[in-house]
N, C-alpha and C. Protein backbone atom coordinates (compact mmCIF):
# COMPACT_ATOMS: atom_id res chain seq x y z
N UNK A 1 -7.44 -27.31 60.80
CA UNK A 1 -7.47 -25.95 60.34
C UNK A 1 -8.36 -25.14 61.27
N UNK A 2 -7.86 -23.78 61.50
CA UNK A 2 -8.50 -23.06 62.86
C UNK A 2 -10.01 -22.49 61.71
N UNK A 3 -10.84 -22.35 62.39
CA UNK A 3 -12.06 -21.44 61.89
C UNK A 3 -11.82 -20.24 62.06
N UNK A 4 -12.38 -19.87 61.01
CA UNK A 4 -12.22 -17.76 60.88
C UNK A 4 -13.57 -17.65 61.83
N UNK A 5 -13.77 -16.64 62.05
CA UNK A 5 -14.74 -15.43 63.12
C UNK A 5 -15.60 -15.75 62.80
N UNK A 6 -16.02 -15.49 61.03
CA UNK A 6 -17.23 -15.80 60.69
C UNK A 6 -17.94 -17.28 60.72
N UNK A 7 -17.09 -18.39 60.38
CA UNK A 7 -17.26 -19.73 61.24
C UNK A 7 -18.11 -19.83 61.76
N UNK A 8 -17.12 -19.09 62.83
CA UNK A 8 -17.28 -19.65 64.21
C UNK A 8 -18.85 -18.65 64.67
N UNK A 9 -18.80 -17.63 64.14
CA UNK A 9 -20.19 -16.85 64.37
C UNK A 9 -21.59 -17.45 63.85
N UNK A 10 -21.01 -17.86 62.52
CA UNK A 10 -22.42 -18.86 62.25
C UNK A 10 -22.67 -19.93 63.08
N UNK A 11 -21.92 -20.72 63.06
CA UNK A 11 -21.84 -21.95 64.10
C UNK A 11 -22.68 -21.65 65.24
N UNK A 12 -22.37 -20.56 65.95
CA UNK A 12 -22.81 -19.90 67.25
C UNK A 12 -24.56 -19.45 67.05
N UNK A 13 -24.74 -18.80 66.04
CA UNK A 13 -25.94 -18.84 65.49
C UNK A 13 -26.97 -20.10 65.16
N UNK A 14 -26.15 -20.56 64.39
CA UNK A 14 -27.13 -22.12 63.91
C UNK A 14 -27.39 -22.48 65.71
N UNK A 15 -26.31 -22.76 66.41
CA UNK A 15 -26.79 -23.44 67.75
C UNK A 15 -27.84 -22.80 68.64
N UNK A 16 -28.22 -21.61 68.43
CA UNK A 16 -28.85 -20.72 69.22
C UNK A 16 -30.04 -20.87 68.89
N UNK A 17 -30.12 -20.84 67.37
CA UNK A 17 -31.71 -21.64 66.82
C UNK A 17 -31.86 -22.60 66.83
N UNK A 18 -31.16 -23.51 66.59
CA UNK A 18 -31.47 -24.97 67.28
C UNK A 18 -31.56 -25.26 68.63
N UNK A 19 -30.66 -24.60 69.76
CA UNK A 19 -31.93 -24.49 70.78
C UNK A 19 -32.90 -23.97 71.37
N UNK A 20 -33.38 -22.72 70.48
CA UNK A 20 -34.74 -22.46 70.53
C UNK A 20 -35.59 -23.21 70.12
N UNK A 21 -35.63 -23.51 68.87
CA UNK A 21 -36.38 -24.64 67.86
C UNK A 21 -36.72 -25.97 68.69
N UNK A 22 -35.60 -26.44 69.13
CA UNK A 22 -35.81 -28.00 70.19
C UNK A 22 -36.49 -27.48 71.08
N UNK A 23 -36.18 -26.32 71.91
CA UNK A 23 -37.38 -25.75 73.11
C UNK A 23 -38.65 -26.06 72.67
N UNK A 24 -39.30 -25.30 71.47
CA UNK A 24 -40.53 -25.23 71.28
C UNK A 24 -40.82 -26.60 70.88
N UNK A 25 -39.88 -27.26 70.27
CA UNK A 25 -40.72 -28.85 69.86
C UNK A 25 -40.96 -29.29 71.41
N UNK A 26 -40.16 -29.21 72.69
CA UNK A 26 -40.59 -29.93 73.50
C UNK A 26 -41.27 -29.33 74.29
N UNK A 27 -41.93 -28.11 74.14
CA UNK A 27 -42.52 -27.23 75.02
C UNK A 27 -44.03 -27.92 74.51
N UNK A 28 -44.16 -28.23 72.37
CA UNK A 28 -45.01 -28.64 72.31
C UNK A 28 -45.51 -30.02 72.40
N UNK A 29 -44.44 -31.12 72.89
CA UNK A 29 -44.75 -32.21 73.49
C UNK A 29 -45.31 -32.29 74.63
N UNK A 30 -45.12 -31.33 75.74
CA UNK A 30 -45.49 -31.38 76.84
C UNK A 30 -46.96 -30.92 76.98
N UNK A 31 -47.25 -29.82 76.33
CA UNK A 31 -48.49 -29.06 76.47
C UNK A 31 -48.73 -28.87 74.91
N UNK A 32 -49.30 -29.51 74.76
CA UNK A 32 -49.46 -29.58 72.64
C UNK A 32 -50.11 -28.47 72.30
N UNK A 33 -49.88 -27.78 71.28
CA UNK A 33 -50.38 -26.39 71.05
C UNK A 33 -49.84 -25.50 70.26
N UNK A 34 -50.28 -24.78 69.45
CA UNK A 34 -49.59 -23.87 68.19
C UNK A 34 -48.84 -22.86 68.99
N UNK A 35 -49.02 -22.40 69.96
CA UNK A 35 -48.02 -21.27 70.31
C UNK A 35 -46.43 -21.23 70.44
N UNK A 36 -46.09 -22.56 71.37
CA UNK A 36 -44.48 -22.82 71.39
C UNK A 36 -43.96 -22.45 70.25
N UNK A 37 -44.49 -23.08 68.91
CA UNK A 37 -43.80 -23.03 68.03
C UNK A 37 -44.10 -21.45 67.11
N UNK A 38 -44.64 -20.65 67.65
CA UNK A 38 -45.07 -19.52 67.01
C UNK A 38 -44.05 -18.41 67.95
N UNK A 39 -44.51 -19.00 68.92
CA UNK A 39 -43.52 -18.09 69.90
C UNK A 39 -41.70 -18.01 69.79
N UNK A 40 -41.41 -19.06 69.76
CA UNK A 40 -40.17 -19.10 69.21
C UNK A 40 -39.99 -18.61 67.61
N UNK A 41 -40.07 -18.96 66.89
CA UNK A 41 -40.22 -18.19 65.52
C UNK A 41 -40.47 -16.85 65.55
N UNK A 42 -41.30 -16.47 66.32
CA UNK A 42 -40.98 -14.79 66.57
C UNK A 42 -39.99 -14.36 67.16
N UNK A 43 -39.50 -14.94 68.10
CA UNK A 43 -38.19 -14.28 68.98
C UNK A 43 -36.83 -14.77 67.68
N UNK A 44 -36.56 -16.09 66.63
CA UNK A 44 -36.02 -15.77 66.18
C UNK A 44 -36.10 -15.01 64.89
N UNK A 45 -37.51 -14.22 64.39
CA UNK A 45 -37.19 -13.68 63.19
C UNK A 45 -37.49 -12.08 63.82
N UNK A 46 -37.25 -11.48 65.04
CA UNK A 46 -37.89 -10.13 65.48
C UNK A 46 -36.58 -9.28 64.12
N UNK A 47 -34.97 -9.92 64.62
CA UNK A 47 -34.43 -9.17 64.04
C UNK A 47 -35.03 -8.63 62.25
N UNK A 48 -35.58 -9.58 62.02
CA UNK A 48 -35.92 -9.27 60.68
C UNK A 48 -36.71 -8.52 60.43
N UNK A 49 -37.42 -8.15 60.91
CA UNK A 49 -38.52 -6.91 61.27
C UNK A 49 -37.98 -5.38 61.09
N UNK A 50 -36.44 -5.32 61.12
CA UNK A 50 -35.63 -4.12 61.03
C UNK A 50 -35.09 -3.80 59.79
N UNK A 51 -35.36 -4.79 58.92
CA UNK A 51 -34.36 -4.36 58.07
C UNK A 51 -35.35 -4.26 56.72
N UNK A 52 -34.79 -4.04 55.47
CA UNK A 52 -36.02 -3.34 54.42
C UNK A 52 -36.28 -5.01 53.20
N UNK A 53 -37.45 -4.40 52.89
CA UNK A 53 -38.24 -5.44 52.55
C UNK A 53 -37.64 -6.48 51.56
N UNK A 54 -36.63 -5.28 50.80
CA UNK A 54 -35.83 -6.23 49.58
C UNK A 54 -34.62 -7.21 50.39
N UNK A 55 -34.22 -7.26 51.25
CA UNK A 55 -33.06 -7.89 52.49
C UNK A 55 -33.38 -9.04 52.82
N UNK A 56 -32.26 -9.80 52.58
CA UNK A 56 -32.92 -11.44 53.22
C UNK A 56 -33.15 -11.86 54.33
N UNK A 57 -33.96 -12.39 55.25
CA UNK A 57 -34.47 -11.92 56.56
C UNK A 57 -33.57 -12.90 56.94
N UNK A 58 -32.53 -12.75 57.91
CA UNK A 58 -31.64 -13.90 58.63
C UNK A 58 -31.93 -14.50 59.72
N UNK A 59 -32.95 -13.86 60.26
CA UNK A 59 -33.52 -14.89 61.36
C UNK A 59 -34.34 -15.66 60.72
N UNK A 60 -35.10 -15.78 59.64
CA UNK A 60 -36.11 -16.31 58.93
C UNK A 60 -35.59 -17.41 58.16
N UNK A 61 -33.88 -17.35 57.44
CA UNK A 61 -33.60 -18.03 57.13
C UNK A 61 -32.48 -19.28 57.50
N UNK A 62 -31.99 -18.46 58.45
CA UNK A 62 -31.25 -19.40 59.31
C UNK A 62 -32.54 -21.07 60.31
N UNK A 63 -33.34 -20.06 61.04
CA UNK A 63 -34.55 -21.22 61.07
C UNK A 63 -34.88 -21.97 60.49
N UNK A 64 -35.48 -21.51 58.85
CA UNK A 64 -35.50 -22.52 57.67
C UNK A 64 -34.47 -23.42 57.59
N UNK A 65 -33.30 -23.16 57.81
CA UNK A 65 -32.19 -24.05 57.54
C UNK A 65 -32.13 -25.08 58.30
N UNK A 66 -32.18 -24.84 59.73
CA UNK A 66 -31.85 -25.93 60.84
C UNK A 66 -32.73 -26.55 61.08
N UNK A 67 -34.66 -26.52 60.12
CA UNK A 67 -35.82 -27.33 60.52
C UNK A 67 -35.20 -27.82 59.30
N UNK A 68 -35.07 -27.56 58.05
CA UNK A 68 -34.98 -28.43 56.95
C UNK A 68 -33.77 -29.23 57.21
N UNK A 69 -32.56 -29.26 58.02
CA UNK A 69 -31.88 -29.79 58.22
C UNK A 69 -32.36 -30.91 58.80
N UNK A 70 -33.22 -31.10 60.13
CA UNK A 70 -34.17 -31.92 61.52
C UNK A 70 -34.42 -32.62 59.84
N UNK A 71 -35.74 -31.89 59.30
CA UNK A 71 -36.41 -32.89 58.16
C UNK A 71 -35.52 -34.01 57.52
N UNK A 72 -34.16 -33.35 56.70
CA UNK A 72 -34.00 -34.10 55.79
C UNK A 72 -33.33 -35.48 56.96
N UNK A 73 -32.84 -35.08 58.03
CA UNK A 73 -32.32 -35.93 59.22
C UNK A 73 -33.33 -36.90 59.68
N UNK A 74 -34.45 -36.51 59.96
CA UNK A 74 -35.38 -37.48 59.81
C UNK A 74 -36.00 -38.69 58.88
N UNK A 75 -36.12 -37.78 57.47
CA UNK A 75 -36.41 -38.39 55.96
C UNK A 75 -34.74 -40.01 55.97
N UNK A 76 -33.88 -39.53 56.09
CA UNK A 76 -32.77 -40.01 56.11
C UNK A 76 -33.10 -41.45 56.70
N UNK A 77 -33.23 -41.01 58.27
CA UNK A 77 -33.58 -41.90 59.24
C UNK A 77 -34.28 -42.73 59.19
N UNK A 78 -35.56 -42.21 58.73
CA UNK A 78 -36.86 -43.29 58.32
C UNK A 78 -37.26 -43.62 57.40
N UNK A 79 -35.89 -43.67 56.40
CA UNK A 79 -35.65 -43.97 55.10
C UNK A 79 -36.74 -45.13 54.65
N UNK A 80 -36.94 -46.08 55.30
CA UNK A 80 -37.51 -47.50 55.29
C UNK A 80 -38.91 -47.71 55.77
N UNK A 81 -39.77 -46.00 56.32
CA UNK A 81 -40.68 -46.25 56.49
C UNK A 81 -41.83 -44.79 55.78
N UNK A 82 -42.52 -45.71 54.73
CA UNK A 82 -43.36 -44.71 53.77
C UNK A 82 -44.31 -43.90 54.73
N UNK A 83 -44.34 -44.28 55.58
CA UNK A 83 -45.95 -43.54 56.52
C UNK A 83 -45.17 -42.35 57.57
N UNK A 84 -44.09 -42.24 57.24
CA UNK A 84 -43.33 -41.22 58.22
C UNK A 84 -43.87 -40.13 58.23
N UNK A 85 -44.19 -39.30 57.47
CA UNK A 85 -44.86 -38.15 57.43
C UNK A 85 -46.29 -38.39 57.95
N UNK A 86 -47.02 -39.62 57.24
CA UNK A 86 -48.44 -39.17 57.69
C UNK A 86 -48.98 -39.49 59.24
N UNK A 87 -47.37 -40.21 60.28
CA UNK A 87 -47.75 -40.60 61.27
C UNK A 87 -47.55 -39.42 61.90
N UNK A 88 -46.42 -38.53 61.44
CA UNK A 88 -46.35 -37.16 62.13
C UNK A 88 -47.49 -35.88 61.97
N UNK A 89 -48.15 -35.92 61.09
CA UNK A 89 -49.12 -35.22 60.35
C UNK A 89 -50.83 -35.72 61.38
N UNK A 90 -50.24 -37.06 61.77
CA UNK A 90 -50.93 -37.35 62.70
C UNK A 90 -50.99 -37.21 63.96
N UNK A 91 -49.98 -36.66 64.73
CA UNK A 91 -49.41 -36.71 66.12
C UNK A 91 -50.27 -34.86 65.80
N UNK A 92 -49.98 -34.68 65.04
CA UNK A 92 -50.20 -33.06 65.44
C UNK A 92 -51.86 -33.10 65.05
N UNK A 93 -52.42 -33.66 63.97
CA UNK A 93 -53.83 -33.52 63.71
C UNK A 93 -54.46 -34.39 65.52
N UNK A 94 -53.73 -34.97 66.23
CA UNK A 94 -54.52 -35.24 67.39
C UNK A 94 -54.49 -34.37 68.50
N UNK A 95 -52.49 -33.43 68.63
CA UNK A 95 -52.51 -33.22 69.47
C UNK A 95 -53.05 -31.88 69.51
N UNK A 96 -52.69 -31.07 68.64
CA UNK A 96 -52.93 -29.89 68.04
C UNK A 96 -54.07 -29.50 67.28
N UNK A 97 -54.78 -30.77 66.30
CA UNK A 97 -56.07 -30.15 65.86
C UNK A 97 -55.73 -30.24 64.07
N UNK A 98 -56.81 -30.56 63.70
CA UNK A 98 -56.92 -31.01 62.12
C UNK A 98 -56.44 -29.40 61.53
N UNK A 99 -56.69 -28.59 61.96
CA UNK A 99 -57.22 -27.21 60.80
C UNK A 99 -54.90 -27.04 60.98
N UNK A 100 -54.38 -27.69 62.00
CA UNK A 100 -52.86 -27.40 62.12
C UNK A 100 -52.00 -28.25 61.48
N UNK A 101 -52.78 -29.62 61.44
CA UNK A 101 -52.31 -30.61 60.40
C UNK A 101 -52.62 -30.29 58.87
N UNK A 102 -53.81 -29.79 58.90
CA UNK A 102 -53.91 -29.28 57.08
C UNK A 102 -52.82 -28.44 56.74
N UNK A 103 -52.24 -27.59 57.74
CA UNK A 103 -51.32 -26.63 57.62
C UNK A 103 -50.07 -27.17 57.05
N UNK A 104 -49.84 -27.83 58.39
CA UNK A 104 -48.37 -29.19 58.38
C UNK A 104 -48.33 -29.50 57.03
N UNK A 105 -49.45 -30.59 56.48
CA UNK A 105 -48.85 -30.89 54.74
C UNK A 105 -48.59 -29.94 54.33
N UNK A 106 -48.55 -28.56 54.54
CA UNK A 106 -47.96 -28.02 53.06
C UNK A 106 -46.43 -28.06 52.72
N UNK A 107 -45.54 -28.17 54.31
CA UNK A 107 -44.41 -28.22 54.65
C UNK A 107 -43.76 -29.43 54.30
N UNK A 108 -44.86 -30.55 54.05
CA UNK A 108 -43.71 -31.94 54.71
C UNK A 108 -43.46 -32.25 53.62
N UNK A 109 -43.17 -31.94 52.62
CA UNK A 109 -42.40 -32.41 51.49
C UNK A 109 -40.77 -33.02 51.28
N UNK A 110 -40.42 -32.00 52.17
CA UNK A 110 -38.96 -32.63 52.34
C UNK A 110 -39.02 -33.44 52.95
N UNK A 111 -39.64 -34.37 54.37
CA UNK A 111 -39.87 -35.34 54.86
C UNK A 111 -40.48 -36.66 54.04
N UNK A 112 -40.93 -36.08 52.92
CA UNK A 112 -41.42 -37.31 51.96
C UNK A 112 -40.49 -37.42 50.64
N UNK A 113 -40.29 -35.97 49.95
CA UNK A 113 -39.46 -36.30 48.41
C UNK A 113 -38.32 -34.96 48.41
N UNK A 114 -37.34 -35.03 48.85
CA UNK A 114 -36.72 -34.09 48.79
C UNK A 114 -36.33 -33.52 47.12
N UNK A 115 -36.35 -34.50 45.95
CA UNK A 115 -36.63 -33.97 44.50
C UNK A 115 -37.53 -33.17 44.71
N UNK A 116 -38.67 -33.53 45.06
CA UNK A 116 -39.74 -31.76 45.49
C UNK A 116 -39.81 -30.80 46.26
N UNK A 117 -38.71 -30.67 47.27
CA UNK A 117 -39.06 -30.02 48.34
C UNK A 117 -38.89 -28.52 48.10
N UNK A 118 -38.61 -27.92 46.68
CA UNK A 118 -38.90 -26.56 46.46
C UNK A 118 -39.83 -26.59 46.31
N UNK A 119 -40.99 -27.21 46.00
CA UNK A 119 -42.47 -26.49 46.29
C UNK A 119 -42.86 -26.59 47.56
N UNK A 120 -42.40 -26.67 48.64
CA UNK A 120 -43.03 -26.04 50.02
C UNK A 120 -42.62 -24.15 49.95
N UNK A 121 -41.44 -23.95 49.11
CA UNK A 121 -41.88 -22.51 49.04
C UNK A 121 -42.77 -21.78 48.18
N UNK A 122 -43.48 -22.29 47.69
CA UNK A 122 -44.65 -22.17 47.14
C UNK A 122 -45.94 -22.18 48.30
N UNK A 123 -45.61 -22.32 49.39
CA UNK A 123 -46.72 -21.73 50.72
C UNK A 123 -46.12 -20.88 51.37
N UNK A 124 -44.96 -20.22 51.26
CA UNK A 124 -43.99 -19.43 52.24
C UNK A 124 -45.49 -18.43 52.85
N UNK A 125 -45.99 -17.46 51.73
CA UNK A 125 -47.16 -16.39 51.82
C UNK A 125 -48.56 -17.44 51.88
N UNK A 126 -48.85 -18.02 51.74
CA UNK A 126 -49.95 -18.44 52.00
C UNK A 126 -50.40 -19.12 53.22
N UNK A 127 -49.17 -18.97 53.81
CA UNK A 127 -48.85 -19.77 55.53
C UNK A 127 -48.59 -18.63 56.38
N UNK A 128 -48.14 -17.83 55.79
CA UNK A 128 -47.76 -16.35 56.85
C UNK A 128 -46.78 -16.70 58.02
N UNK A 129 -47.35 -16.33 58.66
CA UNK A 129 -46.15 -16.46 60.08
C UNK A 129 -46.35 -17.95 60.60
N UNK A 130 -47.62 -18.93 59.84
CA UNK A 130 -47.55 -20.09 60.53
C UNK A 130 -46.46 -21.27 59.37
N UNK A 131 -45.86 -20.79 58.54
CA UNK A 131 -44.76 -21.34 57.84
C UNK A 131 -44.05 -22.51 58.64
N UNK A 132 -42.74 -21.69 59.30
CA UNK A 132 -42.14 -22.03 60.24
C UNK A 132 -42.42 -22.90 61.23
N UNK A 133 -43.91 -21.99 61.55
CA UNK A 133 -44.26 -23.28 62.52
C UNK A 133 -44.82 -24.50 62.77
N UNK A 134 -45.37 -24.55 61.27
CA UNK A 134 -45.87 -25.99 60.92
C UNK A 134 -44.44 -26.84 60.61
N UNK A 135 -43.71 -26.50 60.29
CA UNK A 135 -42.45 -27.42 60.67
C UNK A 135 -41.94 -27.79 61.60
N UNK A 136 -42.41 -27.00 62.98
CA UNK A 136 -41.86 -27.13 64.19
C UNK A 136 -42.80 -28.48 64.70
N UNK A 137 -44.33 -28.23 64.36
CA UNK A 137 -45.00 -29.01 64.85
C UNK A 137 -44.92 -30.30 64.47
N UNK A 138 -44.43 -30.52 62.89
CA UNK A 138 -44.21 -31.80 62.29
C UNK A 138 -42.79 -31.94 63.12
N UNK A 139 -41.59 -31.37 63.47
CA UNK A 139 -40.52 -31.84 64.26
C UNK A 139 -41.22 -32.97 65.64
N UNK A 140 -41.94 -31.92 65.91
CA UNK A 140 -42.73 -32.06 67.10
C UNK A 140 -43.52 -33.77 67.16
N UNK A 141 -44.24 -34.00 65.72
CA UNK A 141 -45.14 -35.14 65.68
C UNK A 141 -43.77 -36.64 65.01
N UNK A 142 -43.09 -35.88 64.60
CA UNK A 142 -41.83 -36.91 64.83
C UNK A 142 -41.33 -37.66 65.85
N UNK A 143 -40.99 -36.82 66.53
CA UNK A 143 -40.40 -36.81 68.14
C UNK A 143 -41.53 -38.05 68.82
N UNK A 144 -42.73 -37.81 68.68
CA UNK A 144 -43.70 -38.30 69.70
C UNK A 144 -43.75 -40.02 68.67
N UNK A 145 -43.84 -39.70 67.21
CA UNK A 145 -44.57 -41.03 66.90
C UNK A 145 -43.31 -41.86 66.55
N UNK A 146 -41.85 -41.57 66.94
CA UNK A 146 -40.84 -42.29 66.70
C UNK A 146 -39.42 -42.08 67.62
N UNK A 147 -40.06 -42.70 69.04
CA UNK A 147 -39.46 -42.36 70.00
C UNK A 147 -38.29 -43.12 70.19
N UNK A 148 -37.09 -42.43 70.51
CA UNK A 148 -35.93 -43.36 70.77
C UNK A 148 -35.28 -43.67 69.45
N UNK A 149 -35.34 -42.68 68.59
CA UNK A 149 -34.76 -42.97 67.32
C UNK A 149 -33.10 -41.57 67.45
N UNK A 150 -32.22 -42.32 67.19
CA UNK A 150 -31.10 -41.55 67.06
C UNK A 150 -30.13 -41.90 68.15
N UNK A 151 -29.23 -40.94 68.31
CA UNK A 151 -28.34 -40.92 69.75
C UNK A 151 -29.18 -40.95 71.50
N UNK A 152 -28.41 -41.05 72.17
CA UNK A 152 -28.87 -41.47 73.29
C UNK A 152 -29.17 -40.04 74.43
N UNK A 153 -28.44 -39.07 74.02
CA UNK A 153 -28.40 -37.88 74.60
C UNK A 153 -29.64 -37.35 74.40
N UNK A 154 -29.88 -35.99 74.99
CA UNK A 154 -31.15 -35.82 75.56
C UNK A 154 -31.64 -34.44 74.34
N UNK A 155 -30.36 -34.25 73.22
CA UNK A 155 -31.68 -33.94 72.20
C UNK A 155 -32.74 -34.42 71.39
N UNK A 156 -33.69 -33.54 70.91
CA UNK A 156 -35.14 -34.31 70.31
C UNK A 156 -33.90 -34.68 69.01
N UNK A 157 -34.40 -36.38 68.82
CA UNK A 157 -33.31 -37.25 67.53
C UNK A 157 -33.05 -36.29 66.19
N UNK A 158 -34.62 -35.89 65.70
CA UNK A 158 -34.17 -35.01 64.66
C UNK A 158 -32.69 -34.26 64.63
N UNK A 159 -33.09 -33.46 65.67
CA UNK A 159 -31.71 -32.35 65.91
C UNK A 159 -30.23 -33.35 66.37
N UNK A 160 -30.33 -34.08 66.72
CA UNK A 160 -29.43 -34.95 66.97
C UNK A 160 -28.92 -35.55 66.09
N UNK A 161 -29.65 -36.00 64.82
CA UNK A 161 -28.77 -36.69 63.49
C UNK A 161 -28.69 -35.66 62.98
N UNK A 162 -28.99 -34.32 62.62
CA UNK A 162 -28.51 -33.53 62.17
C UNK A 162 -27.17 -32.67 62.63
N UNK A 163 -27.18 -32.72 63.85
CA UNK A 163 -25.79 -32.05 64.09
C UNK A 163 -24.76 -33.20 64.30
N UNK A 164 -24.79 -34.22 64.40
CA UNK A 164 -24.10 -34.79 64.11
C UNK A 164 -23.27 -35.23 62.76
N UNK A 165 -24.39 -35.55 61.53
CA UNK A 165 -24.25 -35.36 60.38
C UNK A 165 -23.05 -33.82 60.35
N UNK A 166 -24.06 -32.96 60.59
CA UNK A 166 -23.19 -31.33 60.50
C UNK A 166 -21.68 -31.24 60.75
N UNK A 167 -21.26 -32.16 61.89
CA UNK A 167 -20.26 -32.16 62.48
C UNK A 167 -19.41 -32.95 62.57
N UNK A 168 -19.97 -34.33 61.40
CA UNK A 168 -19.06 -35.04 60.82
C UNK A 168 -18.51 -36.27 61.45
């Protein structure tokens, strides 16, 4: 069956944040640091900045979608290992700094109990603009403390069992 416009426009979207999103996870493998992942999160939520306060921000939520996607792709993955989160929670409290890992738990819920993972929006405002990016960084402390997990191609695995999953 052919895809309609709109499809195919989301499709085109989701991929555009997912390779921004993989940028900054490996921008923050290379040079560890809160900005990659702040920096990208701004370039994809600027559009949202335009539109009025009651409006659902679509750069804001399309992002949300394709890290919680990485997460639950991960959670999936490392189905068999309980310390998954706190080894990632760890990659970033070394590489990045404790006060960014305190941050990180508020996010990693879906990486541990997805029955709970509506209370990570219960920090949406209390995280501000570093929301987003404490998910990037836990993508990020994934990547490093569980290397070689997924397909063989050269995306970070998260994003890799997820679009695959996606795509069936």
């Amino acid at each position: 069956m052919a895809r309609t416009k709109d499809e195919t426009g989301i499709e085109d979207a989701y991929r555009l944040v997912s390779d921004v999103l993989e940028g900054a996870v490996r921008e923050t493998l290379a040079e560890p640091g809160p900005e990659p992942a702040r920096f990208a999160v701004r370039q994809l939520t600027a559009v949202d900045d335009e539109l009025p306060d009651e409006a659902t921000p679509p750069g804001w939520s399309l992002a949300f979608l394709v890290l919680a996607d990485w997460f639950d792709a991960a959670r999936t993955a490392l189905a068999d290992d309980e310390e998954r989160a706190e080894r990632a929670l760890g990659w970033v409290s070394e590489h990045l700094g404790r006060r960014f890992a305190a941050r990180a738990r508020y996010t990693i819920t879906p990486l541990v109990d997805p029955a709970n993972a509506r209370e990570t929006s219960l920090y949406v405002e209390a995280l501000g603009e570093d929301f987003l990016p404490t998910m990037v960084w836990t993508v990020a402390g994934l990547a490093a403390a569980y290397p070689g997990q997924g397909s063989d191609d050269a995306r970070i695995w998260p994003r890799a069992l997820a679009d695959d999953a996606r795509n069936g």
